[in-house]
Protein backbone atom coordinates (compact mmCIF):
# COMPACT_ATOMS: atom_id res chain seq x y z
CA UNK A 1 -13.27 -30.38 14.64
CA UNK A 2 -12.82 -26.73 13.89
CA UNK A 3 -14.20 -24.64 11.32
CA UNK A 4 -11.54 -22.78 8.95
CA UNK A 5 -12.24 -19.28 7.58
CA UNK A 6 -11.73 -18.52 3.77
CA UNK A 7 -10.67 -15.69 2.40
CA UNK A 8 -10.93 -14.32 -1.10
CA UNK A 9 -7.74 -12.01 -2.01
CA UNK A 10 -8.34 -10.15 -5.09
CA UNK A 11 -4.88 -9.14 -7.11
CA UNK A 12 -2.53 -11.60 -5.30
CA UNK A 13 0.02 -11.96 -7.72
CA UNK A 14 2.44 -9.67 -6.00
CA UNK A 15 2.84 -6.69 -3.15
CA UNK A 16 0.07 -6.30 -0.55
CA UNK A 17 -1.84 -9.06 -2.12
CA UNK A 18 0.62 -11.61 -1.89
CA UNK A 19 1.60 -10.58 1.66
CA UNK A 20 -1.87 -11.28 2.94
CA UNK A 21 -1.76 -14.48 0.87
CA UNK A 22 0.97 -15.13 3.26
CA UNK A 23 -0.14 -13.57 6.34
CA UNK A 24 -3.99 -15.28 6.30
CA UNK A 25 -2.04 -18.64 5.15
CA UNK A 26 0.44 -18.13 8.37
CA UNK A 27 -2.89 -17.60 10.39
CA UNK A 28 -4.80 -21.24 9.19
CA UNK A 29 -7.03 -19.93 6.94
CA UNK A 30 -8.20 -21.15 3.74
CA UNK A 31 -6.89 -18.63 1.37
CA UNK A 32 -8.31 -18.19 -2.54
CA UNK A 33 -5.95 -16.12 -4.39
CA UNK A 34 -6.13 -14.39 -7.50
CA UNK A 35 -4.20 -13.25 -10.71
CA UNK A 36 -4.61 -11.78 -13.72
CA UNK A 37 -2.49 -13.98 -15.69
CA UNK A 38 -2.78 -17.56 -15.08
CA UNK A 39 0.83 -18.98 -14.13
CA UNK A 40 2.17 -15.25 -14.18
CA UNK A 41 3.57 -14.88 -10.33
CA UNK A 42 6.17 -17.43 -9.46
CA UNK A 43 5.82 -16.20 -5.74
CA UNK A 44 1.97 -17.17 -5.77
CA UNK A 45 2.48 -20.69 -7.10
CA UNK A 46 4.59 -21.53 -4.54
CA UNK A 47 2.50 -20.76 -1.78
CA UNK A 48 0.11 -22.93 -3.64
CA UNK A 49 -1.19 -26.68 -1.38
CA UNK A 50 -3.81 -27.43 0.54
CA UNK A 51 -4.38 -24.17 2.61
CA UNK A 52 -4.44 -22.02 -1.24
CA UNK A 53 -6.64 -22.16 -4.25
CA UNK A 54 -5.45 -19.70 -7.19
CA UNK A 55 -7.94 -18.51 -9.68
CA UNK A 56 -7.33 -16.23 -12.69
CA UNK A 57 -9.03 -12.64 -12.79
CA UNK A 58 -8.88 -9.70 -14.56
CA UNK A 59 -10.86 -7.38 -12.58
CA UNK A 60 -11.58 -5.06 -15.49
CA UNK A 61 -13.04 -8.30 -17.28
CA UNK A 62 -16.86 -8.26 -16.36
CA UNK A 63 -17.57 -11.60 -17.67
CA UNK A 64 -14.45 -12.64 -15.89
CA UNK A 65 -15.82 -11.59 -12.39
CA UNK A 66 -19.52 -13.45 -13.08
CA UNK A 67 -17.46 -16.32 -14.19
CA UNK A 68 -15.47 -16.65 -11.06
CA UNK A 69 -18.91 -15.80 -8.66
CA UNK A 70 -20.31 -18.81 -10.92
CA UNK A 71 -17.05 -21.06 -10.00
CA UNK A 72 -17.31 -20.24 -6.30
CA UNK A 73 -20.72 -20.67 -6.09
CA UNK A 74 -21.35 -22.66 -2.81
CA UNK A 75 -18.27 -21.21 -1.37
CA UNK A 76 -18.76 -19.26 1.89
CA UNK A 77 -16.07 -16.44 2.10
CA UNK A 78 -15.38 -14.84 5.82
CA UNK A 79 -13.37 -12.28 3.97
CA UNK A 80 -13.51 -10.78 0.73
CA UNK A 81 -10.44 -7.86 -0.46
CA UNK A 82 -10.10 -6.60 -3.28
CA UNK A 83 -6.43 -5.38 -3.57
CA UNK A 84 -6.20 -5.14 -7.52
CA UNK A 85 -5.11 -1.29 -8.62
CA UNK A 86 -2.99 0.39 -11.25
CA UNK A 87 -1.11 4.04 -10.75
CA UNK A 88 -0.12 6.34 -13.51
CA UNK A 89 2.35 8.68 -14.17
CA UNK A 90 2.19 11.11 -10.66
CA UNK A 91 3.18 14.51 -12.72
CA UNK A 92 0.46 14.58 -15.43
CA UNK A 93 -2.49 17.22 -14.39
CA UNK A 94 -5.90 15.86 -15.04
CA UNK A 95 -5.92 18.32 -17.86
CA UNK A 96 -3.35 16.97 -19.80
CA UNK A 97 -4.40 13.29 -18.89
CA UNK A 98 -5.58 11.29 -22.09
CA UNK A 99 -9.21 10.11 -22.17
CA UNK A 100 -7.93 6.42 -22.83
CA UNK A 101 -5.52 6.51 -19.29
CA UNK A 102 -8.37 7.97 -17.28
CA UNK A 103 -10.34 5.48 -18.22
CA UNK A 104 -8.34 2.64 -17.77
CA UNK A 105 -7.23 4.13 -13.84
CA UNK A 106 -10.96 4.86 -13.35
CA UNK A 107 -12.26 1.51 -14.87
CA UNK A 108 -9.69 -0.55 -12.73
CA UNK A 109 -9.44 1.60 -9.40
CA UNK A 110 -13.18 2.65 -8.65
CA UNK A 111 -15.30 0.78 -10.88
CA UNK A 112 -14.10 -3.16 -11.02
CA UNK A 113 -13.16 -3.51 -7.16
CA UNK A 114 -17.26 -2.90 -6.95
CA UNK A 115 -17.93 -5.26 -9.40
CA UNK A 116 -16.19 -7.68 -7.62
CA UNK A 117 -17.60 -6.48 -4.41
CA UNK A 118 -21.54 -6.74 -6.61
CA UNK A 119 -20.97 -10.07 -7.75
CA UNK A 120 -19.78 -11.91 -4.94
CA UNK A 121 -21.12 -10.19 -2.24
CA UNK A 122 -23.98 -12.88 -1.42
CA UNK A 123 -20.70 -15.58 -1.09
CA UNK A 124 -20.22 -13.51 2.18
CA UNK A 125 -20.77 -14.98 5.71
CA UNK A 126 -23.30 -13.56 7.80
CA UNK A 127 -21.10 -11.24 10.06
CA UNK A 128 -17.97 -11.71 7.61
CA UNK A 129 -16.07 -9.07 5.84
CA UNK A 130 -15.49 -6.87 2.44
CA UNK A 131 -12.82 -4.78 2.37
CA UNK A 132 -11.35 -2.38 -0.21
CA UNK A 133 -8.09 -1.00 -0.86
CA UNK A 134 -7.81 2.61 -1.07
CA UNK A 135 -4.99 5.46 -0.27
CA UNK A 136 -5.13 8.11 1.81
CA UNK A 137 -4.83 10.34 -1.42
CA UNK A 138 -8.59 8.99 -1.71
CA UNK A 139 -9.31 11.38 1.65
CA UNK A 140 -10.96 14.58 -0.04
CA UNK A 141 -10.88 15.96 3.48
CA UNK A 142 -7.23 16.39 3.23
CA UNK A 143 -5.38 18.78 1.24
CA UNK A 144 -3.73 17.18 -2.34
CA UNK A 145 -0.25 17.73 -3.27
CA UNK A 146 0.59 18.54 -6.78
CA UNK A 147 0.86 15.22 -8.26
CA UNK A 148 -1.48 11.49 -8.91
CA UNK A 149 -4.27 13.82 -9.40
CA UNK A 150 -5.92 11.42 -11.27
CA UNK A 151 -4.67 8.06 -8.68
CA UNK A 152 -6.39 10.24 -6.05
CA UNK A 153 -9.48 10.63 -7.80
CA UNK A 154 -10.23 7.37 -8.50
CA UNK A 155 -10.02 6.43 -5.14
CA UNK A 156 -11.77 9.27 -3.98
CA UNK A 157 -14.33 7.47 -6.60
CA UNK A 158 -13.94 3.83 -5.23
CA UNK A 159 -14.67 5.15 -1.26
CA UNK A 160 -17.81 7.24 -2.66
CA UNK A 161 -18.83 3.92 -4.63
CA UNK A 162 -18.31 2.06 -1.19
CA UNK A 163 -20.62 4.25 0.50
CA UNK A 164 -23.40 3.96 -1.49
CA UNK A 165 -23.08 0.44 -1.16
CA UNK A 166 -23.22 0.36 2.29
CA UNK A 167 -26.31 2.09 2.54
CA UNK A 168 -28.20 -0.13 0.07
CA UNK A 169 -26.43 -3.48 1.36
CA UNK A 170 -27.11 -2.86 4.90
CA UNK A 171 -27.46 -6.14 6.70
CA UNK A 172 -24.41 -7.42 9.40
CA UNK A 173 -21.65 -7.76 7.62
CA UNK A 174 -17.88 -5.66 8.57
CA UNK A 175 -17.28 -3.31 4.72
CA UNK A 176 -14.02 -1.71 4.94
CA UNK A 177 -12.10 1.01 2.93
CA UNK A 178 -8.54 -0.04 4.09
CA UNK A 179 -5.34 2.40 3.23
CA UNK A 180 -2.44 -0.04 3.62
CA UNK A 181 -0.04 2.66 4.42
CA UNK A 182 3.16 3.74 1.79
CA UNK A 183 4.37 0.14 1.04
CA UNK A 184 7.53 -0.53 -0.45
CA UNK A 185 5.92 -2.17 -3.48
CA UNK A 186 6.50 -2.24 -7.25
CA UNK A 187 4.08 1.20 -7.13
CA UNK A 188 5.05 2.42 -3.43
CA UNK A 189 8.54 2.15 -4.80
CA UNK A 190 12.07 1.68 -2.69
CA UNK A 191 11.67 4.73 -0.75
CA UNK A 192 8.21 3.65 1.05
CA UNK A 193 8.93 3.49 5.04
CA UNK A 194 6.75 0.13 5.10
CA UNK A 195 7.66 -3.38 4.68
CA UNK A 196 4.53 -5.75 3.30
CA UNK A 197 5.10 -7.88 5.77
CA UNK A 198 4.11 -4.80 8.17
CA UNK A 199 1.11 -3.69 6.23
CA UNK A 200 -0.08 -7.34 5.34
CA UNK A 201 -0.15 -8.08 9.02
CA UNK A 202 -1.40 -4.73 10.30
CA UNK A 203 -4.20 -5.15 7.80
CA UNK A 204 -5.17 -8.90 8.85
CA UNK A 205 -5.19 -7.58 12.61
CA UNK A 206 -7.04 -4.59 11.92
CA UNK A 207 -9.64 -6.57 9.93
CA UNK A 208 -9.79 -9.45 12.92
CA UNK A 209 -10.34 -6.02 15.42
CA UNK A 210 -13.62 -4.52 13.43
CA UNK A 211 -15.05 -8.22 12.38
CA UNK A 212 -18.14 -8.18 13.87
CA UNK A 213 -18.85 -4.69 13.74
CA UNK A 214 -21.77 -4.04 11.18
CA UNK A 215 -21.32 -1.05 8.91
CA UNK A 216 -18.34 0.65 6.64
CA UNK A 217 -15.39 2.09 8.28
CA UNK A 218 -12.97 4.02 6.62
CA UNK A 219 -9.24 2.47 8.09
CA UNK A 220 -5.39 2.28 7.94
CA UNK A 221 -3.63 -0.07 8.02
CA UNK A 222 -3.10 0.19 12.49
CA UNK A 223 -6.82 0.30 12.67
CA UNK A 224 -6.77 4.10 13.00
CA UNK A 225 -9.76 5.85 11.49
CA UNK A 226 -8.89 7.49 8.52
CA UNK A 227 -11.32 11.07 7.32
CA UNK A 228 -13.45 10.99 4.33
């Protein structure tokens, strides 16, 4: 008898998230899957049978995140990744960005993935993983162009945020910061050189490559190591 890993996939519904729905599926593992609206990705249900479990989340719903901890509770994850992320519009400058948008790209890019990460992090196998997903506009050691000023930022914010909680989780388990690559996605748009299927399955082999390895590592998707 064999022992099937689980993995948690945080904003499913489409894009990345539904490619690694796919790809960890295609690999035997027990995938849980989530969306913000119940019933809302037509794509998602019918992956659904006995390899997926979808669950409703809106990551910027804290009562929504305890809630699903609470409904998993006795469920040991081997991966945890929390994919869910909004863009807005590239051109603005941060100075002309209104206080309601920066807090909604803030609230859902930085601080609910580490909610998420908070809440469910004692679900995680001994040696399993967490992994975020971030951009490589998040690096603050590279040079920024002239536009998603306030994209970059917040996941400048969410890799700062997953530093500090690898210094007070400690312990064995694989954290990741994970840049998928430019993904031709409803935000990487038409023009993106990548394919999800590439990044889904570049992701799922770079995770497989570091599991095991205790500590945070900042990554691409081909397991190259990205700078802070």
């Amino acid at each position: 008898m064999t022992n099937t890993s689980t993995a948690l996939i945080i904003g499913a519904s489409r894009g990345i998230g539904l490619g690694l729905v796919r790809e960890y599926l295609s690999r035997g593992w027990r995938v849980i899957a989530t969306e913000r609206t119940p019933g809302s990705s037509a794509a998602l249900a019918a992956l659904a049978g006995d390899g997926l479990a979808i669950e409703a989340l809106d990551v910027t719903d804290d009562a929504g995140i305890v809630a699903l901890a609470d409904r998993l509770d006795g469920t040991v994850l081997d991966l945890v990744y929390v994919n869910a992320g909004v863009s807005d519009d590239p051109s603005v400058p941060i100075g002309e960005v209104a206080g309601e948008e920066f807090d909604r790209v803030m609230r859902t890019n930085a601080l609910a993935p580490m909610r998420v990460v908070e809440q469910l992090d004692d679900h995680v196998a001994s040696g399993g993983t967490i992994a975020v997903a971030t951009s490589g506009l998040g690096s603050v050691s590279v040079e920024p162009g002239p536009s998603y000023e306030l994209y970059g930022a917040s996941k400048a914010a969410l890799n700062r945020l997953m530093r500090s909680y690898a210094v007070r989780a400690g312990g064995d388990r694989t954290l990741l910061v994970v840049m998928p690559g430019w993904v031709k996605t409803d935000m990487g748009g038409d023009e993106a050189p990548l394919e999800v299927e590439t990044s889904a399955r570049g992701i799922a082999d770079a995770i497989k490559a570091r599991g095991g390895t205790p500590g945070l590592s900042f990554i691409d998707y081909q397991n190259e190591v990205l700078p802070w």
